[in-house]
Protein backbone atom coordinates (compact mmCIF):
# COMPACT_ATOMS: atom_id res chain seq x y z
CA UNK A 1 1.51 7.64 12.17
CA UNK A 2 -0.58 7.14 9.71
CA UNK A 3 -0.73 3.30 9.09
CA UNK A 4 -1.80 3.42 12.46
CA UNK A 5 -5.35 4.83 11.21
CA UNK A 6 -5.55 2.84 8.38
CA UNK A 7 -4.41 -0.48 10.76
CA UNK A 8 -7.47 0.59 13.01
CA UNK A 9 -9.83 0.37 10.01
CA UNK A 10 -9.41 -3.26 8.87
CA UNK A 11 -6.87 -2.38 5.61
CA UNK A 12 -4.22 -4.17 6.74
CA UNK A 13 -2.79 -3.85 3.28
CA UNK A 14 -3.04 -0.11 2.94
CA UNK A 15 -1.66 -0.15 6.63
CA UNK A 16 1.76 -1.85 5.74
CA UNK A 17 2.28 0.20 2.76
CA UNK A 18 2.45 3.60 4.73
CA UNK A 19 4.35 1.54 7.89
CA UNK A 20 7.46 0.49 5.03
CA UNK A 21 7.33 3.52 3.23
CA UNK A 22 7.81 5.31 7.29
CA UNK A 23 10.59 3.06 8.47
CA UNK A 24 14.27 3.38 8.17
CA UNK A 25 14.64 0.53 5.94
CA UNK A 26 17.04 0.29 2.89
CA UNK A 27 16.76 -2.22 -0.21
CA UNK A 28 16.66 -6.16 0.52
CA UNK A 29 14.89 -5.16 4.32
CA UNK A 30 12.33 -3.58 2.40
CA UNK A 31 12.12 -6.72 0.16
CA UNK A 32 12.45 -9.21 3.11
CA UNK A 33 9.61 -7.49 5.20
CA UNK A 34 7.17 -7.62 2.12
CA UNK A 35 8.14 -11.12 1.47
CA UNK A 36 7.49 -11.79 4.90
CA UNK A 37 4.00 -9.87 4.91
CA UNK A 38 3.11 -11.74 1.76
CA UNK A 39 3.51 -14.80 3.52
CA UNK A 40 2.18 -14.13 7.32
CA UNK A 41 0.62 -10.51 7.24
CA UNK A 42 1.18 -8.23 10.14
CA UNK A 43 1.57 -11.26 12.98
CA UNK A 44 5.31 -12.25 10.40
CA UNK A 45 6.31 -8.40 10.26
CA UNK A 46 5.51 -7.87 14.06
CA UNK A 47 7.38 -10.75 15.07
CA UNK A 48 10.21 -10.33 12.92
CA UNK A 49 10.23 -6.17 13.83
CA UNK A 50 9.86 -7.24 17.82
CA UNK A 51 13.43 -9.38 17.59
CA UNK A 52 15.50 -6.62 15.70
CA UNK A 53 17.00 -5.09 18.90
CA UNK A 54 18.35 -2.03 16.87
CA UNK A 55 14.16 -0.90 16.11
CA UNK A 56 13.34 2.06 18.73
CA UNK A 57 11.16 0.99 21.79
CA UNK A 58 8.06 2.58 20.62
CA UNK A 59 7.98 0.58 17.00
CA UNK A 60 8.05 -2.50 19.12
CA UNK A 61 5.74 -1.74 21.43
CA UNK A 62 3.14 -1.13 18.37
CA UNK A 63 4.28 -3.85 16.94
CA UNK A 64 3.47 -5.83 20.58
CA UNK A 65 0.51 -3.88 19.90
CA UNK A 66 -0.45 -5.72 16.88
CA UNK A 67 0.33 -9.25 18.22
CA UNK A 68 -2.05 -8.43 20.83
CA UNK A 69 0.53 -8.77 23.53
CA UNK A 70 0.09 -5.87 25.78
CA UNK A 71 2.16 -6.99 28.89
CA UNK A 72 5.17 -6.51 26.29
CA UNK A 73 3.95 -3.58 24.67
CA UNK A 74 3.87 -1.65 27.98
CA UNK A 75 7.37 -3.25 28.91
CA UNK A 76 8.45 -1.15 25.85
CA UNK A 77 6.75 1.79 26.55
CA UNK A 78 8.19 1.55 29.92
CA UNK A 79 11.76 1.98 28.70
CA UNK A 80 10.91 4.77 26.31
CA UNK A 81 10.09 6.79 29.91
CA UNK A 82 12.91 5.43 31.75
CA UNK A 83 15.12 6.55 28.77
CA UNK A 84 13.27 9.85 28.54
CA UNK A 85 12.15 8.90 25.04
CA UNK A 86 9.16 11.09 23.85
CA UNK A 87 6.16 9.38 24.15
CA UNK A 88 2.79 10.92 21.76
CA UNK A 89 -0.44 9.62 22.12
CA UNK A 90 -0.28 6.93 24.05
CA UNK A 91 -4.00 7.85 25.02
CA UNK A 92 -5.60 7.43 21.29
CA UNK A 93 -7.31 4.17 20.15
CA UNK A 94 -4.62 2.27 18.91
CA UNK A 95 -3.54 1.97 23.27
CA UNK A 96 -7.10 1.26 24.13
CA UNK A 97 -6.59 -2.09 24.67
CA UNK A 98 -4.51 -0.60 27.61
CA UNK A 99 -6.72 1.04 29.31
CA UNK A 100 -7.49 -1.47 31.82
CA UNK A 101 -4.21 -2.15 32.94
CA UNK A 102 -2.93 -1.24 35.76
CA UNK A 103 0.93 -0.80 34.66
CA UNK A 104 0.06 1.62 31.95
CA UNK A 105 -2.80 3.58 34.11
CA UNK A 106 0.50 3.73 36.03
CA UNK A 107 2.68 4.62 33.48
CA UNK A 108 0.24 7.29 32.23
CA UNK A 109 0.42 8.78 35.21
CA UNK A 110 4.09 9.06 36.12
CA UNK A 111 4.82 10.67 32.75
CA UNK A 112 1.76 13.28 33.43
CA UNK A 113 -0.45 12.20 30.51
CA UNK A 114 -4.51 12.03 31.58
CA UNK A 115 -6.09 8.56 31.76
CA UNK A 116 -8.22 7.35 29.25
CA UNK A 117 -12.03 7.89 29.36
């Protein structure tokens, strides 16, 4: 995803625009997620993405991402390979927070993806 690049180099702004042009948003979400960037950036969105139950596992685990909580993020991941949910990249720089953690080395592994260098 591409926000994800532009999240990785510092333009936060530029970042949100591609993630709410990707989602699966109609009208007043659209208008209520910029409102709520526009008052609390990224940590508001996150938040407010995290508690919609009805977002896919792996836009809440980025969003985890982005809130720095990476116990949570890999509970997501976790049920994206219990429910046989494809799961891309989860070895590129935007996981590499992970790295160190023992439940996602683990996770890595059961789903047959390498381990980070």
């Amino acid at each position: 995803m591409l926000f994800i690049s532009y999240y990785l180099r510092g333009d936060q702004n530029l970042a949100f625009n591609h993630w709410i042009k990707s989602q699966d948003v109609t009208g007043g979400n659209v208008e209520q997620l910029q409102s709520i960037y526009d008052q609390s950036g990224w940590d508001g969105v996150a938040s407010r993405i995290i508690s919609d139950n009805s977002k896919l596992p792996m836009v809440r685990a980025q969003m985890s991402m982005i809130l720095n909580d990476h116990q949570k993020a890999i509970d997501y991941l976790e049920v994206m390979a219990s429910q046989k949910m494809g799961i891309l990249l989860l070895n590129g720089p935007f996981w590499k927070p992970l790295n160190g953690e023992p439940r996602y080395q683990a996770l890595l592994k059961k789903i047959g993806l390498p381990m980070p260098k």
